[in-house]
N, C-alpha and C. Protein backbone atom coordinates (compact mmCIF):
# COMPACT_ATOMS: atom_id res chain seq x y z
N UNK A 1 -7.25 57.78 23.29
CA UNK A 1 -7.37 57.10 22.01
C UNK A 1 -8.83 56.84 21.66
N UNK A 2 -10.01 56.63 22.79
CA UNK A 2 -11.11 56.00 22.58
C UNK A 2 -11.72 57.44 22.02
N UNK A 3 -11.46 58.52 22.19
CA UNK A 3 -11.75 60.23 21.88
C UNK A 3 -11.59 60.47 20.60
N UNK A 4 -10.51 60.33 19.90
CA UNK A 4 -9.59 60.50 18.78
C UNK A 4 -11.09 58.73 17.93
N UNK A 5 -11.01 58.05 18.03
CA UNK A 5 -11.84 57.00 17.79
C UNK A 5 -13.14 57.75 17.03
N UNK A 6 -13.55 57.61 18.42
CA UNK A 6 -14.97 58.37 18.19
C UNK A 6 -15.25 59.44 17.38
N UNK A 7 -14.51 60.71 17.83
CA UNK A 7 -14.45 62.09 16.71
C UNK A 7 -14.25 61.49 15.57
N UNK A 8 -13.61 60.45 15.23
CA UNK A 8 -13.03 60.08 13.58
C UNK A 8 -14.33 59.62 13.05
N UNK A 9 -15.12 58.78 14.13
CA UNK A 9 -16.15 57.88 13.29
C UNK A 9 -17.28 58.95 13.17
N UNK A 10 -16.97 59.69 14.20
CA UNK A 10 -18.61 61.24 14.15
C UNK A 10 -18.11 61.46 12.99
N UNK A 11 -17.15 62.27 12.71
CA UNK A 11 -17.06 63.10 11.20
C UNK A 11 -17.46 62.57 10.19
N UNK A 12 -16.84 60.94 9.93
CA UNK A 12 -17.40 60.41 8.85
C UNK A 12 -18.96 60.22 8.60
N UNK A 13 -19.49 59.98 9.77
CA UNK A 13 -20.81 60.10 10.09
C UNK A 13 -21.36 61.35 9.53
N UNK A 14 -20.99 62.10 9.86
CA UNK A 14 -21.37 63.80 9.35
C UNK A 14 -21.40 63.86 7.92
N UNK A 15 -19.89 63.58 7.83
CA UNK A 15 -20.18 63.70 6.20
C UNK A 15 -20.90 62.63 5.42
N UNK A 16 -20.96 61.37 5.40
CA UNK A 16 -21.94 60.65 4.71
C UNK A 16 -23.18 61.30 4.94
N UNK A 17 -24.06 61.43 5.92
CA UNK A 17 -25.12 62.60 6.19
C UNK A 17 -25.29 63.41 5.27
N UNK A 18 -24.34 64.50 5.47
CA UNK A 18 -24.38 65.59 4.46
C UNK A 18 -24.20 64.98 3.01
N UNK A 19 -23.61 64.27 2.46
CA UNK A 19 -23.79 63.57 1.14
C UNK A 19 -24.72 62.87 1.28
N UNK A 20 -25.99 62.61 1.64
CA UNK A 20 -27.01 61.40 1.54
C UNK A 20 -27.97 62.83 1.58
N UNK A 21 -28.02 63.83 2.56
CA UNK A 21 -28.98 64.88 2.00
C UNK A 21 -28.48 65.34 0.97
N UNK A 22 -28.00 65.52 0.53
CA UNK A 22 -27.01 66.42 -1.11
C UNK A 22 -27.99 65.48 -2.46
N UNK A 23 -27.46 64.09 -1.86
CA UNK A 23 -28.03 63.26 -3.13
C UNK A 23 -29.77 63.19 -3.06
N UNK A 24 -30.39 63.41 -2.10
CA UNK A 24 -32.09 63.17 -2.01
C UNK A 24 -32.48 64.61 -2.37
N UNK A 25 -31.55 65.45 -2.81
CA UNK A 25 -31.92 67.05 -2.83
C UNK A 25 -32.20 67.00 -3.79
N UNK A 26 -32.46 68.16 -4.45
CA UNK A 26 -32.47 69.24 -5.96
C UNK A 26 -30.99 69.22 -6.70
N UNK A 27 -30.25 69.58 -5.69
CA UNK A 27 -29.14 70.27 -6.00
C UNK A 27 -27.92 68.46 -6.27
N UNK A 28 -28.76 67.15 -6.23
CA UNK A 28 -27.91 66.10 -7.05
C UNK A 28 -26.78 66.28 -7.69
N UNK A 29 -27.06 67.09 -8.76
CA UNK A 29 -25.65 67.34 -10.12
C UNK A 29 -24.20 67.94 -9.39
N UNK A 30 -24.56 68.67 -7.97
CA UNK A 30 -23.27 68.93 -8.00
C UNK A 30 -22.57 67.99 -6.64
N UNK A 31 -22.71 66.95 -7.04
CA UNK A 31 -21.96 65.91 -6.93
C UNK A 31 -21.13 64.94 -7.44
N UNK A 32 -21.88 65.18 -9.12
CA UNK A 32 -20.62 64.92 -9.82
C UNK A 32 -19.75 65.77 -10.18
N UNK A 33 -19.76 67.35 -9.66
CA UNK A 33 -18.61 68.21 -9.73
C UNK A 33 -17.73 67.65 -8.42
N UNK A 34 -18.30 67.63 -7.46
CA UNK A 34 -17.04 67.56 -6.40
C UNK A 34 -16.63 66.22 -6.54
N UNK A 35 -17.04 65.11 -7.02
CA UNK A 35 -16.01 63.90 -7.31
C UNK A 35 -15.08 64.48 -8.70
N UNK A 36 -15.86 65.13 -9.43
CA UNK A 36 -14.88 65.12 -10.71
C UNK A 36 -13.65 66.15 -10.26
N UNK A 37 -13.74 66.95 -9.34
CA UNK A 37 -12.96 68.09 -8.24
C UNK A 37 -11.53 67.15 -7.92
N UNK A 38 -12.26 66.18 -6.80
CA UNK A 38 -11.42 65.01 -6.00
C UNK A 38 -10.50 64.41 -7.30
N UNK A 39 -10.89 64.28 -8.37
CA UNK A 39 -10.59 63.25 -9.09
C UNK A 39 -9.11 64.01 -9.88
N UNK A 40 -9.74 65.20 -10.61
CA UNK A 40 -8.41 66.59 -10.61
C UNK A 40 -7.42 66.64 -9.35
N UNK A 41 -8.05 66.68 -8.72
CA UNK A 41 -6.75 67.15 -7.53
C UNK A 41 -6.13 65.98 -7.52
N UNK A 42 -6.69 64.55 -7.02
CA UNK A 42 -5.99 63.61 -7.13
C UNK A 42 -5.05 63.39 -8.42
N UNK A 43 -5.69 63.83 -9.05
CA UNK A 43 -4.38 63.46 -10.29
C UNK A 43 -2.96 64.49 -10.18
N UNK A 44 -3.44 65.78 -10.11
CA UNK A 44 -2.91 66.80 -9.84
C UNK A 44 -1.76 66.31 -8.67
N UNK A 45 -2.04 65.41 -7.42
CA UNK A 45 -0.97 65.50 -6.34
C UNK A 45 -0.32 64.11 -7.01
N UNK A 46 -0.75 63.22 -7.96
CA UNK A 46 0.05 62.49 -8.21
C UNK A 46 1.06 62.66 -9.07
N UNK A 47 0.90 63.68 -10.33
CA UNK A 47 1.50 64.52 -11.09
C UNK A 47 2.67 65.25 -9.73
N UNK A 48 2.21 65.83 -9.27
CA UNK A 48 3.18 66.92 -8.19
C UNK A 48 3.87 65.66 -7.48
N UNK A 49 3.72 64.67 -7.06
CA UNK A 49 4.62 63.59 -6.74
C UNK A 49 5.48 62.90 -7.44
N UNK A 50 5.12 62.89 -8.47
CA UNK A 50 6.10 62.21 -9.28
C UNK A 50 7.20 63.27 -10.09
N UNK A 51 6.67 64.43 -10.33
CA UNK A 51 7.87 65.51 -10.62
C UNK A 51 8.93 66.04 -9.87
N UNK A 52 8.02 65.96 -8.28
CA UNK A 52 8.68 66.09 -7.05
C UNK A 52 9.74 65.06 -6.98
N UNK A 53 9.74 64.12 -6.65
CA UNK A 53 10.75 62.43 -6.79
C UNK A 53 11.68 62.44 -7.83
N UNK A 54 11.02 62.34 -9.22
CA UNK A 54 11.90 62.49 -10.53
C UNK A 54 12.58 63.67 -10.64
N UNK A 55 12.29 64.75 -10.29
CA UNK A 55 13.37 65.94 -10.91
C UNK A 55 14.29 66.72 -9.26
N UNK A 56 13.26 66.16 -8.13
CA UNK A 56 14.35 66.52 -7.34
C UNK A 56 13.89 67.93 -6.81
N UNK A 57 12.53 67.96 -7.01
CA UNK A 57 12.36 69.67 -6.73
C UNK A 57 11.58 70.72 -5.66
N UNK A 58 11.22 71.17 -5.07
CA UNK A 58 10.79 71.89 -4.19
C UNK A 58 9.26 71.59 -4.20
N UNK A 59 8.66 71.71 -3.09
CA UNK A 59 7.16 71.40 -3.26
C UNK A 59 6.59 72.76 -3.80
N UNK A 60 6.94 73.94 -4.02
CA UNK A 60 6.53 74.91 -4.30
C UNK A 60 6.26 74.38 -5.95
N UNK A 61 7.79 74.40 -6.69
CA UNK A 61 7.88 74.61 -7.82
C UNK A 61 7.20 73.15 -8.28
N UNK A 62 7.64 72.08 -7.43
CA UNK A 62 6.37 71.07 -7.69
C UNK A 62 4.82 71.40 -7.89
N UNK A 63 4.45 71.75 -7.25
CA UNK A 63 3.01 72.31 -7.93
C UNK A 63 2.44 73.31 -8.60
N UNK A 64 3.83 74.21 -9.03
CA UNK A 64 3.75 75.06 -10.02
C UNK A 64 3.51 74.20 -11.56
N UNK A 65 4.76 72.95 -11.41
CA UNK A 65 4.92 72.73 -12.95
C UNK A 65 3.79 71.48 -13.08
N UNK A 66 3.16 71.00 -11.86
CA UNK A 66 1.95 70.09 -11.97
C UNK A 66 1.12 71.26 -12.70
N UNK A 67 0.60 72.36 -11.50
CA UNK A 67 -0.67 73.28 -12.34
C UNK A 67 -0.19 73.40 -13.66
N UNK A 68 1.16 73.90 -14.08
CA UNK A 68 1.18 74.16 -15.65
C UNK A 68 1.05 73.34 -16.52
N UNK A 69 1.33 71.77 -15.84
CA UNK A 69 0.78 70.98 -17.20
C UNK A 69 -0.55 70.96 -17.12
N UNK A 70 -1.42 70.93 -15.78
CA UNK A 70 -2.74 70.94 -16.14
C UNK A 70 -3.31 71.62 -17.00
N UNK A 71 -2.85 72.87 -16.80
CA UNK A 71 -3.19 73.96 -17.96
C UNK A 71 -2.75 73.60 -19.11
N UNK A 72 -2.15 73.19 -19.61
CA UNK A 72 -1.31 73.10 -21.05
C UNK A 72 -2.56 71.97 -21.64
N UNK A 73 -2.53 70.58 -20.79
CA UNK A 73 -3.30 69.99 -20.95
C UNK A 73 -4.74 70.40 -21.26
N UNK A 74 -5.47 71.04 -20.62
CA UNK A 74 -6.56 71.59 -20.85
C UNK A 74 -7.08 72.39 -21.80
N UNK A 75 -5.85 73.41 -22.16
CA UNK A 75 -5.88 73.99 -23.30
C UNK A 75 -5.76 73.27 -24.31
N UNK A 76 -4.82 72.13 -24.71
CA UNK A 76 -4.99 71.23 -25.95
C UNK A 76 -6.16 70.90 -25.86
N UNK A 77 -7.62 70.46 -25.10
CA UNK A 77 -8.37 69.75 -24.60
C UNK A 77 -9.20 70.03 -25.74
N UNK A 78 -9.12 72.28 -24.66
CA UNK A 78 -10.21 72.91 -25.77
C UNK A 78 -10.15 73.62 -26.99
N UNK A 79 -8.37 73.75 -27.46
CA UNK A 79 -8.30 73.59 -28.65
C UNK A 79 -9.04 72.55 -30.14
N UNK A 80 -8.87 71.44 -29.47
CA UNK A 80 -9.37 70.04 -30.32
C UNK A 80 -10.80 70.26 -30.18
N UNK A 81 -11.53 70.52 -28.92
CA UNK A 81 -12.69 70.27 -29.28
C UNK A 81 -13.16 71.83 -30.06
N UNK A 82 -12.59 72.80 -29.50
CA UNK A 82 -12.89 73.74 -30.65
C UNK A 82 -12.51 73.54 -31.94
N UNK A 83 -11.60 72.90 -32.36
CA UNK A 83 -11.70 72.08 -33.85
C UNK A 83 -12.20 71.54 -34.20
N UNK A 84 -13.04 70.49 -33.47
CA UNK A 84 -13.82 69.53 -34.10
C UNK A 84 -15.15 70.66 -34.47
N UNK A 85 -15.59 71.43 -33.37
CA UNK A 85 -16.71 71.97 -33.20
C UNK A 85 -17.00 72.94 -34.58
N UNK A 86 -15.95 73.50 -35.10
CA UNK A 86 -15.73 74.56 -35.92
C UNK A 86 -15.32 73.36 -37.23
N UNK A 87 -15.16 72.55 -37.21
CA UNK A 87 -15.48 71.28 -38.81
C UNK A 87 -16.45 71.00 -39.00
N UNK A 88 -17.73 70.71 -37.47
CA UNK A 88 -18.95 70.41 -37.73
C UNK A 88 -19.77 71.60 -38.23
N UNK A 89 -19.47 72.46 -37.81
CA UNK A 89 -20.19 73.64 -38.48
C UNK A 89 -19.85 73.86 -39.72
N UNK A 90 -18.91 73.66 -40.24
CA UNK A 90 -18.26 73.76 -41.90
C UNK A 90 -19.35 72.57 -42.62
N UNK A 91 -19.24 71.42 -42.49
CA UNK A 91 -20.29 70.32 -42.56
C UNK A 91 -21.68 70.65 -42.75
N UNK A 92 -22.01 71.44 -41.97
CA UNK A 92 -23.21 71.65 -42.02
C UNK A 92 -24.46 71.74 -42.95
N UNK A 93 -25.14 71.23 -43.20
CA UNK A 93 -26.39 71.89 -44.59
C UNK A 93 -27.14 72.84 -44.14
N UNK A 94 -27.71 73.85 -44.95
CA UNK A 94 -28.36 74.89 -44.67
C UNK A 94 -29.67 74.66 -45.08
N UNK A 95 -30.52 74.69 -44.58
CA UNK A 95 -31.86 74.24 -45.53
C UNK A 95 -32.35 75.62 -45.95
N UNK A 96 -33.03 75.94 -47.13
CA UNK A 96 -33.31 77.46 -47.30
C UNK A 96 -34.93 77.49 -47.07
N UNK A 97 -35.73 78.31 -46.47
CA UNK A 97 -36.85 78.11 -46.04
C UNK A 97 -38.01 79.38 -46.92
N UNK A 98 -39.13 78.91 -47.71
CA UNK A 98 -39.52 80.10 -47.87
C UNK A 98 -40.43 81.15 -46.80
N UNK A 99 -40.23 82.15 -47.13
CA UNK A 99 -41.22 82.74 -45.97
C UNK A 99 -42.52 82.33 -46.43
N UNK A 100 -43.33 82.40 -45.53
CA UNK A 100 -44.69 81.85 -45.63
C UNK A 100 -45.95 82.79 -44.83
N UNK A 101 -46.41 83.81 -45.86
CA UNK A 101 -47.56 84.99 -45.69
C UNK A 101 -49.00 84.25 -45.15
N UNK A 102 -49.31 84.83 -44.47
CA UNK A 102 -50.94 84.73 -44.48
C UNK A 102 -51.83 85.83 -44.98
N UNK A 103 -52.82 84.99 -45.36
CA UNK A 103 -53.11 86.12 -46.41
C UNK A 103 -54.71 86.81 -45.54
N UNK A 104 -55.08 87.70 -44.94
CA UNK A 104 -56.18 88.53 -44.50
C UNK A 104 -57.49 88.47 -45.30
């Protein structure tokens, strides 16, 4: 047990490490990908748990119909913002500019 202990507290050790060089690095930003990662999946297995429980269904097809709402979801996401994006451009003013010669 005192083995199993120890290995548990090394790893965590390891990995805070490796996240404390990650964050003093260059490479910072992709740390808010792998929380925003954790944060998907976590939702993702809570989604697959609760379809799993409520409908009664296989862990397979459980995380089939989790991924498909993710997707469905996501696609409305970037539908809308491609709507908004494509109104702001309709919006837009054009300023007309004259060309402007120099003269030799």
């Amino acid at each position: 047990m005192v083995t199993l202990t120890f290995a548990t507290i090394l790893g965590f050790a390891l990995i805070a490490v490796a996240l404390a060089a990650v964050f003093f690095s260059p490479y910072r930003h992709w740390l808010g990908f792998m929380l925003a990662g954790m944060v998907f999946w976590g939702l993702l297995e809570g989604i697959r748990y609760s379809v799993q429980h409520v409908f009664d269904m296989s862990l397979a097809y459980s995380y089939l119909t989790a991924i498909s709402l993710a997707m469905v979801a996501l696609t409305a996401f970037l539908l809308r913002e491609d709507s908004r994006a494509q109104k702001a451009l309709e919006n837009r003013r054009y300023i007309e500019h004259t060309p402007v010669y120099e003269d030799d």
